[in-house]
C-alpha atoms as a PDB file:
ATOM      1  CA  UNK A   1       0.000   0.000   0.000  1.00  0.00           C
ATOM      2  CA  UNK A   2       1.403   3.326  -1.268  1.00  0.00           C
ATOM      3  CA  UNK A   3       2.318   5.774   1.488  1.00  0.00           C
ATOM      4  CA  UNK A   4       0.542   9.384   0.881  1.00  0.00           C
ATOM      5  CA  UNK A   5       2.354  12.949   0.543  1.00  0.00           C
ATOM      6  CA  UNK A   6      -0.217  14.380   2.691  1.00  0.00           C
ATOM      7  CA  UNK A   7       1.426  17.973   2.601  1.00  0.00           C
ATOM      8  CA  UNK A   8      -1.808  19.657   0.921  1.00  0.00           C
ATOM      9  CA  UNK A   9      -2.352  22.341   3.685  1.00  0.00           C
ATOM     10  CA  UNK A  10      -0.280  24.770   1.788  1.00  0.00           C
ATOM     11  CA  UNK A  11      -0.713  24.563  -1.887  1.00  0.00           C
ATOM     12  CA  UNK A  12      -3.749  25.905  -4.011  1.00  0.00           C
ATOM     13  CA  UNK A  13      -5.271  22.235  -5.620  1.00  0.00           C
ATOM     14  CA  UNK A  14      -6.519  23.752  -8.811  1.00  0.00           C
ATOM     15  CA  UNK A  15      -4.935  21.415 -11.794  1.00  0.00           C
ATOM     16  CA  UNK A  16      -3.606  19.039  -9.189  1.00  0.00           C
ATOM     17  CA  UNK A  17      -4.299  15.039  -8.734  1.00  0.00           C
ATOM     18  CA  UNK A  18      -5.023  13.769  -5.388  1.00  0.00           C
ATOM     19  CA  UNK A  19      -6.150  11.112  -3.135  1.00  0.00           C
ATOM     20  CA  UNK A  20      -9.916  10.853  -2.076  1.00  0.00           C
ATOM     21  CA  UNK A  21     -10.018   8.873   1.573  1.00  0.00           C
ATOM     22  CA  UNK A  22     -11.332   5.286   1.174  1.00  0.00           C
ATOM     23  CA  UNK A  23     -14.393   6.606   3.606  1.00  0.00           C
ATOM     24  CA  UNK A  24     -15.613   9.324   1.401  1.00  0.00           C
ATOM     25  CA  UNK A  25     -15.933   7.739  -1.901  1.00  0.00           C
ATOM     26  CA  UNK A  26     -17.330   4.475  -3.833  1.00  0.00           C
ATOM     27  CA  UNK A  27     -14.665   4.852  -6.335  1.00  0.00           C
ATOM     28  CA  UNK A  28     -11.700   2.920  -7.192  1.00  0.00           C
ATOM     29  CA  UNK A  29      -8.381   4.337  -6.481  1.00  0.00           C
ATOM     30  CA  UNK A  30     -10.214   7.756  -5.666  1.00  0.00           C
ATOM     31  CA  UNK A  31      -7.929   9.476  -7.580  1.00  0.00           C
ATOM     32  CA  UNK A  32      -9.375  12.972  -8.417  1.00  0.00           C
ATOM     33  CA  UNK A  33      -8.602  16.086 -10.449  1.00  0.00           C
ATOM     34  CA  UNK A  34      -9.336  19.126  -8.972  1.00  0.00           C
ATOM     35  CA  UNK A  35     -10.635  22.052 -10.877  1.00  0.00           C
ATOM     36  CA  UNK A  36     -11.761  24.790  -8.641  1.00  0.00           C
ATOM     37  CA  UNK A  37     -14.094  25.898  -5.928  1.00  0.00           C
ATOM     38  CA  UNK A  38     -13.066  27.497  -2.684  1.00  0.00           C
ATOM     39  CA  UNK A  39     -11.589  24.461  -1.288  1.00  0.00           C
ATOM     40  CA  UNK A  40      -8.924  24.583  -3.574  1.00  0.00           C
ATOM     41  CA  UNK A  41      -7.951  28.070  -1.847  1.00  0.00           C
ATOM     42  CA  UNK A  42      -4.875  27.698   0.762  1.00  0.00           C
ATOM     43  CA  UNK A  43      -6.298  27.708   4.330  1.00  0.00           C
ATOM     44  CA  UNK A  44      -9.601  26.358   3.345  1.00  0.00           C
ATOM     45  CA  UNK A  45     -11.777  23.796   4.088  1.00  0.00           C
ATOM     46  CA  UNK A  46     -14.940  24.509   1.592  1.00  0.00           C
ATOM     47  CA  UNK A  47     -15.633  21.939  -1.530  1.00  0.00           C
ATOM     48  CA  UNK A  48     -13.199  21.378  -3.822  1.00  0.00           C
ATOM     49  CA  UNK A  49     -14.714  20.224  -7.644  1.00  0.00           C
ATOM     50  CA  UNK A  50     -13.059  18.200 -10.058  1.00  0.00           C
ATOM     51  CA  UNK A  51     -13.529  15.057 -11.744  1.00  0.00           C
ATOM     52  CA  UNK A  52     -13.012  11.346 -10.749  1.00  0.00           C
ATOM     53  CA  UNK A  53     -10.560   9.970 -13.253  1.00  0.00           C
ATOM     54  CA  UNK A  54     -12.116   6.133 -12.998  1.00  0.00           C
ATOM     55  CA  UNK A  55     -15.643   7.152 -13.883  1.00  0.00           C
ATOM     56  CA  UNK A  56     -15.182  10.511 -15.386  1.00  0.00           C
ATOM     57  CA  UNK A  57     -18.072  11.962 -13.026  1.00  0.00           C
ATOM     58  CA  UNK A  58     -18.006  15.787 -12.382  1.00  0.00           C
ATOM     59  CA  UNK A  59     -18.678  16.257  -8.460  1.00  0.00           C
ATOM     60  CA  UNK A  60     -16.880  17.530  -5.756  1.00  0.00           C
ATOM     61  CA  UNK A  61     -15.215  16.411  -2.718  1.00  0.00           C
ATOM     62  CA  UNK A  62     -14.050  18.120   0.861  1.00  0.00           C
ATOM     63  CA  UNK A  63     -10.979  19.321   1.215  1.00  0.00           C
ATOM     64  CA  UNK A  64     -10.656  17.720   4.797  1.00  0.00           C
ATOM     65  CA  UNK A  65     -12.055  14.478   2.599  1.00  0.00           C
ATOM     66  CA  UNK A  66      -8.639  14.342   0.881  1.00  0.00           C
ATOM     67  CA  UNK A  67      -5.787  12.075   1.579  1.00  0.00           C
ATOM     68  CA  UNK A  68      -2.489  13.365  -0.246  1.00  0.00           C
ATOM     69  CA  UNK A  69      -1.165  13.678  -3.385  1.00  0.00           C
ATOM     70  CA  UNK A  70      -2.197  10.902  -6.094  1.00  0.00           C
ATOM     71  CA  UNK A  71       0.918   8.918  -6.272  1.00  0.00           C
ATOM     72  CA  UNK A  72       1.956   7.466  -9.761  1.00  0.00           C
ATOM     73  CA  UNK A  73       0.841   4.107  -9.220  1.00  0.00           C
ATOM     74  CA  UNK A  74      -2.723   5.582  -7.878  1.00  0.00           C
ATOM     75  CA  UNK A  75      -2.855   7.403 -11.626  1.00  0.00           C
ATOM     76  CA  UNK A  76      -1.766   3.774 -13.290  1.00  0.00           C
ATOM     77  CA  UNK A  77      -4.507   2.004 -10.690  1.00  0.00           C
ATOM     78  CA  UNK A  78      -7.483   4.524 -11.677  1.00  0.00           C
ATOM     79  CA  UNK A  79      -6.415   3.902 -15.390  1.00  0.00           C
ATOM     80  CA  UNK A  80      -6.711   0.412 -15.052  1.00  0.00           C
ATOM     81  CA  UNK A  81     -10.085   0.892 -13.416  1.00  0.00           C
ATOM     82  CA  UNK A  82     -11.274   3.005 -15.896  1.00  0.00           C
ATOM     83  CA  UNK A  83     -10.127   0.540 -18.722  1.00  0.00           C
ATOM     84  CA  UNK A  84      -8.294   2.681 -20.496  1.00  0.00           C
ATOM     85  CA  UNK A  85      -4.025   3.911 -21.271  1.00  0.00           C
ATOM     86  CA  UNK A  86      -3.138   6.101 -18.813  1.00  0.00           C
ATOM     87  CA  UNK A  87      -2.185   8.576 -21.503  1.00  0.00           C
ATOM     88  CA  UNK A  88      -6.106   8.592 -21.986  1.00  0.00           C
ATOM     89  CA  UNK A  89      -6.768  10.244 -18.559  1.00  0.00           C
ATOM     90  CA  UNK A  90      -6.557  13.614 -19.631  1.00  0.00           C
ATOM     91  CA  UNK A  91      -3.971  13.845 -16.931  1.00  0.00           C
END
């Protein structure tokens, strides 16, 4: 099991990949690409929207809902998932 950069506290998210917590979503590998919302914002703790790269769903998440960093084997894991070469993802 990977071991998660969870160093998130002071970086704006916007463009970035990261980790959805096991508890918060239904999705394999939770691996998420955030897009905006206040969330995203240094300091924050609002919702943070993006897009699951497994199912390709527009939503958001928590900040405080977010593990870490995606690592590179979570991006190879959520391409699996999604059935598709990683170069695919949009990454």
């Amino acid at each position: 099991m990977p071991t998660y950069d969870t160093d998130i506290d002071d970086t704006d998210l916007t463009g970035k990949l990261v980790k959805i917590r096991p508890t918060y979503t239904n999705v394999p590998s939770g691996v998420f690409m955030c897009t905006g919302g206040f969330g995203c914002k240094v300091g924050s703790s609002g919702k943070v929207f993006g897009k699951h790269l497994v199912t390709g769903e527009t939503t958001f998440t928590r900040r405080h809902w977010i593990e870490g960093w995606a690592s590179k084997e979570d991006e190879a894991l959520a391409a699996h998932w999604a059935n598709v070469p990683l170069a695919k993802l949009n990454l």
